[in-house]
C-alpha atoms as a PDB file:
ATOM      1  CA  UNK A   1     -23.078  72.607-109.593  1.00  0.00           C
ATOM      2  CA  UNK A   2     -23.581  69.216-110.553  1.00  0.00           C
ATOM      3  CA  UNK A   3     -21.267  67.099-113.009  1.00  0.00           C
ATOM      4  CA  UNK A   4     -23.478  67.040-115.281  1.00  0.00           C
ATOM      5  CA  UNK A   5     -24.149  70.925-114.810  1.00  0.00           C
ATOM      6  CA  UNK A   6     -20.639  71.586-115.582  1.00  0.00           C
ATOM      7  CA  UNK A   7     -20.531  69.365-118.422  1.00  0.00           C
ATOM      8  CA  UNK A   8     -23.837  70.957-120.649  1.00  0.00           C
ATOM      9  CA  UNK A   9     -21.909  74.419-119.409  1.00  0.00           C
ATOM     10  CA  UNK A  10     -18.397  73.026-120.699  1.00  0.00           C
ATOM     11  CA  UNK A  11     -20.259  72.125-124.180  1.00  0.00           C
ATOM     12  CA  UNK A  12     -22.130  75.517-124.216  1.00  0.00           C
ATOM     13  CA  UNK A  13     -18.900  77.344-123.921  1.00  0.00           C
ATOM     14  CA  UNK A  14     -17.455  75.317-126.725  1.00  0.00           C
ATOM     15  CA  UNK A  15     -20.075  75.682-129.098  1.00  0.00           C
ATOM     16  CA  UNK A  16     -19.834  79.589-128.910  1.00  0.00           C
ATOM     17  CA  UNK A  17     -16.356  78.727-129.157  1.00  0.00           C
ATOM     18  CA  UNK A  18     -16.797  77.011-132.414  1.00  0.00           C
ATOM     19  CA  UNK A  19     -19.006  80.072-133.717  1.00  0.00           C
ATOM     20  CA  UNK A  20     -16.183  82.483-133.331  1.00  0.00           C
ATOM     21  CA  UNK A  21     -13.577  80.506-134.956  1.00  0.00           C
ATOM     22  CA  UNK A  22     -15.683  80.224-137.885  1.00  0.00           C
ATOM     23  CA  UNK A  23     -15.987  83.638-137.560  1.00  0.00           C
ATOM     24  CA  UNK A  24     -12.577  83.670-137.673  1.00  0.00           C
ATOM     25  CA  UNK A  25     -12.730  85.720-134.228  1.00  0.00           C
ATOM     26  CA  UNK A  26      -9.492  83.773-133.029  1.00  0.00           C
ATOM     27  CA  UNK A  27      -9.006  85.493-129.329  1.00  0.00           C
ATOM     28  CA  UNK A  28     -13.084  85.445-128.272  1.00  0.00           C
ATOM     29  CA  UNK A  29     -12.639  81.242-129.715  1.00  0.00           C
ATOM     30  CA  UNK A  30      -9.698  80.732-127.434  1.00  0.00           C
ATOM     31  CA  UNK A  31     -11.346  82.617-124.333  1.00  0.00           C
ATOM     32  CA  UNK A  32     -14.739  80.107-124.932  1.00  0.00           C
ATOM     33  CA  UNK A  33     -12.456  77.032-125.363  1.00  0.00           C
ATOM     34  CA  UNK A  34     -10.846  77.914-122.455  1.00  0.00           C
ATOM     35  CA  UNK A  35     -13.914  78.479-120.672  1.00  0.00           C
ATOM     36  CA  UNK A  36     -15.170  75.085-121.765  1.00  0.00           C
ATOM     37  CA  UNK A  37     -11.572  72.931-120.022  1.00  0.00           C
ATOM     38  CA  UNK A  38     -12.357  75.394-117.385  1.00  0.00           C
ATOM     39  CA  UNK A  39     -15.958  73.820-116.496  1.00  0.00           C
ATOM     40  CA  UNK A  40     -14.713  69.947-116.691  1.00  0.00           C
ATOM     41  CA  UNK A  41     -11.199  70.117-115.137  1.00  0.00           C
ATOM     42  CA  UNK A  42     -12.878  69.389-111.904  1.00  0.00           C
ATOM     43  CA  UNK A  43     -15.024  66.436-113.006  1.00  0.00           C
ATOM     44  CA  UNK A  44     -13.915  63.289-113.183  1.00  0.00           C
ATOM     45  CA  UNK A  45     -14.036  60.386-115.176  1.00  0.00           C
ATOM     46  CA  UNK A  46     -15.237  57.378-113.417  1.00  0.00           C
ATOM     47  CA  UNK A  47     -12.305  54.809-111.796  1.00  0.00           C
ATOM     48  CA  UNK A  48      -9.834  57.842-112.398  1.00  0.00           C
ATOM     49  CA  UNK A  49      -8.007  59.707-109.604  1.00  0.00           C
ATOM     50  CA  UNK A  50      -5.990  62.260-110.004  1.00  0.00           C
ATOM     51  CA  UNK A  51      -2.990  63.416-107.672  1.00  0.00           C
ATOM     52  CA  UNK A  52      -5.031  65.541-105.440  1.00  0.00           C
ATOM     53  CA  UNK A  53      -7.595  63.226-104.754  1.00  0.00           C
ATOM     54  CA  UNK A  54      -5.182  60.706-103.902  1.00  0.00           C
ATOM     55  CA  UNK A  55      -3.371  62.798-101.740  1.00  0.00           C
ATOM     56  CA  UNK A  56      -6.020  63.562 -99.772  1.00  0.00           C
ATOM     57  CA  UNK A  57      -7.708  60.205 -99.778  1.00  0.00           C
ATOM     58  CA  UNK A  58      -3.866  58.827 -98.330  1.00  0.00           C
ATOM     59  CA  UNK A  59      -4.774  61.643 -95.184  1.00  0.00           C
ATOM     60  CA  UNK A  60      -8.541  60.792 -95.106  1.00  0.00           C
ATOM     61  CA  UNK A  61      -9.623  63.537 -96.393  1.00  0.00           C
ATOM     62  CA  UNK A  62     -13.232  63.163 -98.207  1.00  0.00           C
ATOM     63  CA  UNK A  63     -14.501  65.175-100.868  1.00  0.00           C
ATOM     64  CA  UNK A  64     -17.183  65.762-103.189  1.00  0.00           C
ATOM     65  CA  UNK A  65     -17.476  63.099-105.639  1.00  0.00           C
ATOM     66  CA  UNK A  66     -17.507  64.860-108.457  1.00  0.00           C
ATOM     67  CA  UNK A  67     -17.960  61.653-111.472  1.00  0.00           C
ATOM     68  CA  UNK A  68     -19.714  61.894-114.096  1.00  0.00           C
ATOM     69  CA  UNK A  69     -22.630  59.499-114.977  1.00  0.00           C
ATOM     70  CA  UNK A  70     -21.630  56.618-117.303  1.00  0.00           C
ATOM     71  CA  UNK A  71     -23.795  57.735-120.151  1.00  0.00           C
ATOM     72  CA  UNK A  72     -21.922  60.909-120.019  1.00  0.00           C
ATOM     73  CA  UNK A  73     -18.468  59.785-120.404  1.00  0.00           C
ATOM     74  CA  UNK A  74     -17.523  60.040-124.066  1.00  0.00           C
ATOM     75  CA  UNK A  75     -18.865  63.812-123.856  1.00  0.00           C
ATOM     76  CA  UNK A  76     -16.620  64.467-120.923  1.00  0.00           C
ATOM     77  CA  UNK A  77     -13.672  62.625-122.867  1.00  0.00           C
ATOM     78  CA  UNK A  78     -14.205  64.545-125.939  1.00  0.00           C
ATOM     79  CA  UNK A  79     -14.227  67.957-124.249  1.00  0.00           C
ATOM     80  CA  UNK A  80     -10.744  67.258-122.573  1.00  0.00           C
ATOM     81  CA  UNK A  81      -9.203  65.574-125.512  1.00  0.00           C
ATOM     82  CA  UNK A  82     -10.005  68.429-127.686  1.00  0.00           C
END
């Protein structure tokens, strides 16, 4: 899947999220929040690396670049602030 893929999935999950809690359905909330970090913990912001990508860019190691787009970026910030 595609940044961007992961990202519309990561809000999906978070907006069934926010249905439960209003529901006041605590434990099916947590499981779609967690869901929703789930989907964007492997994309990237642009300009950041992380330990493992720096690691294996020190051995020469290439991997998928998986950045967002720039229009993207305060979604993808939001969803891993929150």
């Amino acid at each position: 899947q595609t940044p961007s893929e992961l990202l519309a999935a990561a809000q999906n999950f978070k907006q069934q999220g926010n249905a439960f809690f209003k529901e006041g359905n605590y434990p099916k909330a947590l499981f779609q929040y967690h869901q929703a970090l789930n989907f964007v913990k492997p994309v990237g912001i642009p300009g950041e690396v992380d330990a493992a990508t720096s690691q294996a860019q020190a051995l020469g190691v290439k991997g998928k670049d998986m950045s967002i787009p720039a229009e993207q970026l305060v979604e993808l910030r939001d969803l891993k602030a929150a």
